[in-house]
N, C-alpha and C. Protein backbone atom coordinates (compact mmCIF):
# COMPACT_ATOMS: atom_id res chain seq x y z
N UNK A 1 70.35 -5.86 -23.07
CA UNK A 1 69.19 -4.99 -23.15
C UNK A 1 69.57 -3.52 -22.91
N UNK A 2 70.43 -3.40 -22.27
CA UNK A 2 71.24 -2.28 -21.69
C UNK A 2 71.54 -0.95 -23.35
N UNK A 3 72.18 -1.89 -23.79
CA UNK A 3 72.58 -1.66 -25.44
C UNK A 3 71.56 -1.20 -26.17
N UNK A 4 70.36 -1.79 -26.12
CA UNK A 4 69.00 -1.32 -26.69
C UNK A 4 68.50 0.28 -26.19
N UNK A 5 68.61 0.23 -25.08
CA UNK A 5 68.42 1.50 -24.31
C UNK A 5 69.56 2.49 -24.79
N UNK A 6 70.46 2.02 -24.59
CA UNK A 6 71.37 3.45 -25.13
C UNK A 6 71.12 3.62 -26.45
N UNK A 7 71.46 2.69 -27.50
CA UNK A 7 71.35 3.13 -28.92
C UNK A 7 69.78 4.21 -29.09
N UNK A 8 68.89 3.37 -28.32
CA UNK A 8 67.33 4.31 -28.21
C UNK A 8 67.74 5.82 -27.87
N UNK A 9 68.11 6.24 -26.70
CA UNK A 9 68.92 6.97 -26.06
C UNK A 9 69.58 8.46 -27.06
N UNK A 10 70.30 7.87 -27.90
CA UNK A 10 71.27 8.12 -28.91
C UNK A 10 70.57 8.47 -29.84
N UNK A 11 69.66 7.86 -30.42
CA UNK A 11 68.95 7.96 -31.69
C UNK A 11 68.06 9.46 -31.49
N UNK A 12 67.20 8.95 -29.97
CA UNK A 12 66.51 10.32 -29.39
C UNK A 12 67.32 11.93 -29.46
N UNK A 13 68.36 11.48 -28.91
CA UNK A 13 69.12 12.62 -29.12
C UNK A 13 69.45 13.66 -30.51
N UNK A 14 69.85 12.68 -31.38
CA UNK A 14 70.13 12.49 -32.47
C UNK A 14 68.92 13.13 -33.28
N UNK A 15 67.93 13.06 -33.41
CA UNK A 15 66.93 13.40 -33.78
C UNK A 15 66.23 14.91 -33.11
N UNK A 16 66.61 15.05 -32.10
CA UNK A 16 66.20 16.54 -31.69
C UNK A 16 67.30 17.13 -32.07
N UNK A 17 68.51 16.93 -32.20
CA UNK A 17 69.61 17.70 -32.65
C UNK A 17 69.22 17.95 -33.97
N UNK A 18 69.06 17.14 -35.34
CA UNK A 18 68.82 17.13 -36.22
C UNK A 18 67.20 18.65 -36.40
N UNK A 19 66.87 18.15 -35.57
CA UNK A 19 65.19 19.08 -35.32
C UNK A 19 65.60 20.89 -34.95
N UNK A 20 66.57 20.62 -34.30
CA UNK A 20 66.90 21.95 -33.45
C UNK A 20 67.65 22.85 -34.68
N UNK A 21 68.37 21.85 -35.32
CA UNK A 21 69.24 22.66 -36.31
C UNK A 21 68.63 23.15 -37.51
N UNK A 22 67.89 22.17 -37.63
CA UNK A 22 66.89 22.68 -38.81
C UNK A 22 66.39 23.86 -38.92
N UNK A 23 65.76 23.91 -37.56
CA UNK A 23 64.69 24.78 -37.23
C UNK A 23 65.96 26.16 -36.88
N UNK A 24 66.72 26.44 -36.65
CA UNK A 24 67.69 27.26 -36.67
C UNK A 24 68.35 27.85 -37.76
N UNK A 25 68.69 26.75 -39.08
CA UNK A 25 68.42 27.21 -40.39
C UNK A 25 67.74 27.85 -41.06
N UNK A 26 66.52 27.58 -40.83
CA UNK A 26 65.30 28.58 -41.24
C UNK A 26 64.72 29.60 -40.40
N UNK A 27 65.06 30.02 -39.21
CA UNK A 27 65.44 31.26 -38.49
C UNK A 27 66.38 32.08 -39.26
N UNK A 28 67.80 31.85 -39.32
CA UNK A 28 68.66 32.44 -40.00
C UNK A 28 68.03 32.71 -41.63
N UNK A 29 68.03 31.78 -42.36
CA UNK A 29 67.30 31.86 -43.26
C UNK A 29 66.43 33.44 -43.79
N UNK A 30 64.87 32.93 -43.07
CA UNK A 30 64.16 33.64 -43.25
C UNK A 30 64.72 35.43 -42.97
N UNK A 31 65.34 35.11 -41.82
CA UNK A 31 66.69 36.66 -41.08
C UNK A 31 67.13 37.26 -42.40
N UNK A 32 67.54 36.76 -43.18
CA UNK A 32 68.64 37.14 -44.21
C UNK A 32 68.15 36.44 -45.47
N UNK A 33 67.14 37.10 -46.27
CA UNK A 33 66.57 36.53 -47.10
C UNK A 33 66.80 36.65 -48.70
N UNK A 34 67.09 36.04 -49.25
CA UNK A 34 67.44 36.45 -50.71
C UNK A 34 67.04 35.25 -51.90
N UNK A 35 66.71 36.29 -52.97
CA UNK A 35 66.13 35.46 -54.13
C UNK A 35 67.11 34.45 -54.13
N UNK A 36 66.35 33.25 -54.75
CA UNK A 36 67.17 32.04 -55.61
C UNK A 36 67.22 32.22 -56.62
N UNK A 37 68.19 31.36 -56.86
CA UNK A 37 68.03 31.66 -58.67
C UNK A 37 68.76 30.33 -59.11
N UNK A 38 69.53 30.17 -60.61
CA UNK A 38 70.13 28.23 -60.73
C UNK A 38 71.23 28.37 -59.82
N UNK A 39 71.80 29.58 -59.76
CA UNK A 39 73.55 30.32 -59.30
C UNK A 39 73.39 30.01 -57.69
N UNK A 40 72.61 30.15 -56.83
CA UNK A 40 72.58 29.68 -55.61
C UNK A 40 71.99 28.09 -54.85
N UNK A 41 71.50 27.76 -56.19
CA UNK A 41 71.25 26.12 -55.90
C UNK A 41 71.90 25.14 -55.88
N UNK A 42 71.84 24.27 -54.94
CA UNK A 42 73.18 23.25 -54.90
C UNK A 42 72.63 22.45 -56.12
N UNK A 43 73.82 22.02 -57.25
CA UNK A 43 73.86 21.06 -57.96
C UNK A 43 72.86 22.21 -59.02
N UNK A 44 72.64 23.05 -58.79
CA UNK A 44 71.75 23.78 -59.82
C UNK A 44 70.19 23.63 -59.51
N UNK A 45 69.53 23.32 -59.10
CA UNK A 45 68.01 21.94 -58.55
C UNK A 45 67.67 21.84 -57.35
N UNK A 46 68.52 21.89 -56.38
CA UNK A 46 68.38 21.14 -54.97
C UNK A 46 67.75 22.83 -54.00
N UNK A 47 66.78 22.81 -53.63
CA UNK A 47 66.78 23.78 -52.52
C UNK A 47 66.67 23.20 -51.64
N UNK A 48 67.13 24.19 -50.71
CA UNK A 48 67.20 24.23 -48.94
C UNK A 48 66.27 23.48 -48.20
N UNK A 49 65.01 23.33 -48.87
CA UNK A 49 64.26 22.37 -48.22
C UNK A 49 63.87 21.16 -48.37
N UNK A 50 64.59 20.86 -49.68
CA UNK A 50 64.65 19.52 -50.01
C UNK A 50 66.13 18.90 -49.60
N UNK A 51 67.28 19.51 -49.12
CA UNK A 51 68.52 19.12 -48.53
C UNK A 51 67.60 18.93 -47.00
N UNK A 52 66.95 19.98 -46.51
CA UNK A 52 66.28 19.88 -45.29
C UNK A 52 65.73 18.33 -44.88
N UNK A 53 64.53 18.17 -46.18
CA UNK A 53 63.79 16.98 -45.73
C UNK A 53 64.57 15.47 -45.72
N UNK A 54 65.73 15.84 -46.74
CA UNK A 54 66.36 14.58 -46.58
C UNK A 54 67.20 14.27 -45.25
N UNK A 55 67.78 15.23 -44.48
CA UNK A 55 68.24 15.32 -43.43
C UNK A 55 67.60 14.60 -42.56
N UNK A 56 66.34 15.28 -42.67
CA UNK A 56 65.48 14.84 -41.16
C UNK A 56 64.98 13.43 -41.55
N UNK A 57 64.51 12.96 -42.73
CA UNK A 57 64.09 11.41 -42.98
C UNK A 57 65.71 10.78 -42.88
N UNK A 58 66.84 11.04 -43.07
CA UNK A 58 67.96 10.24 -42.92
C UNK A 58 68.26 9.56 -41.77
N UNK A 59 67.87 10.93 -40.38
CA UNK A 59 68.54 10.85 -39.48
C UNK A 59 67.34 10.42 -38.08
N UNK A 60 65.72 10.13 -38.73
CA UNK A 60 65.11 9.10 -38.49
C UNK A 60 64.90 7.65 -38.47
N UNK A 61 65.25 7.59 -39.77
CA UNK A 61 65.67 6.10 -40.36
C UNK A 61 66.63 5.10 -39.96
N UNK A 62 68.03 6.85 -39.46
CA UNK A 62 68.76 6.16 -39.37
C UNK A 62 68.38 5.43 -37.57
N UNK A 63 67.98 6.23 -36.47
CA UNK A 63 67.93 6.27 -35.63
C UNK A 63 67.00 4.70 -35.34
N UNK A 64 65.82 5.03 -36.20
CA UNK A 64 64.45 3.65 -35.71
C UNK A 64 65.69 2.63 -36.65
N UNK A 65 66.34 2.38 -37.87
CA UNK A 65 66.68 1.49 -38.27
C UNK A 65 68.12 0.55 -37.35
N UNK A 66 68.70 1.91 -36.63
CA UNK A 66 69.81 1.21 -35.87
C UNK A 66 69.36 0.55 -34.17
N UNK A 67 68.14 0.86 -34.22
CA UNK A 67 67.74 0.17 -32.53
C UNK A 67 66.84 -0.37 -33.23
N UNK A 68 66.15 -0.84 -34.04
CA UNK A 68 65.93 -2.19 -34.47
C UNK A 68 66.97 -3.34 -34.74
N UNK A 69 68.63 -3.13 -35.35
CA UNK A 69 69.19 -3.72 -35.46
C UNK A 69 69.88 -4.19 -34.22
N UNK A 70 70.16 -3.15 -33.03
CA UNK A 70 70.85 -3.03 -31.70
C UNK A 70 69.66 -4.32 -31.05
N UNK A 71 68.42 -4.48 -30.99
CA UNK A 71 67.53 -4.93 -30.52
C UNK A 71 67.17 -6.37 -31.18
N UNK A 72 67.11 -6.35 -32.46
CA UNK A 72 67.55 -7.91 -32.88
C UNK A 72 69.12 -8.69 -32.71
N UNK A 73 70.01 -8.40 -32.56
CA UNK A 73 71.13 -8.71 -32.45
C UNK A 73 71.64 -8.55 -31.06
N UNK A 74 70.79 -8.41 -29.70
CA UNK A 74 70.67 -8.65 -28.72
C UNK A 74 69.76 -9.91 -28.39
N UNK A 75 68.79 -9.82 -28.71
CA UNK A 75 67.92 -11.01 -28.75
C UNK A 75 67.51 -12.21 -29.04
């Protein structure tokens, strides 16, 4: 059960880190602001806030999906 708690633990962490940095990106960001255009888009398509949202749903998923697994495979 011990295991459940830390991975929880971990995930928590994990997720405000993910939160903190974000939110630090778009500080800087907004700081130093400049048009987009295709020439500054990743892959040509992708903006900053769609690399953003996938981040933060990744590193949720990943967090609730690995202490569900830590928590069945204890039990």
């Amino acid at each position: 059960m011990a295991l459940v708690w830390i991975t929880t633990v971990i995930s928590i962490i994990s997720i405000g880190f993910c939160l903190m940095s974000v939110k630090l990106l778009y500080r800087y960001i907004n700081r130093y602001r400049f048009d987009e255009s295709k020439y500054t888009l990743l892959f040509g398509f992708m903006r900053l806030r769609y690399i953003a949202a996938i981040y933060i749903i990744v590193s949720v998923l990943f967090g609730i999906i690995s202490t569900i697994f830590i928590f069945d495979i204890t039990l």
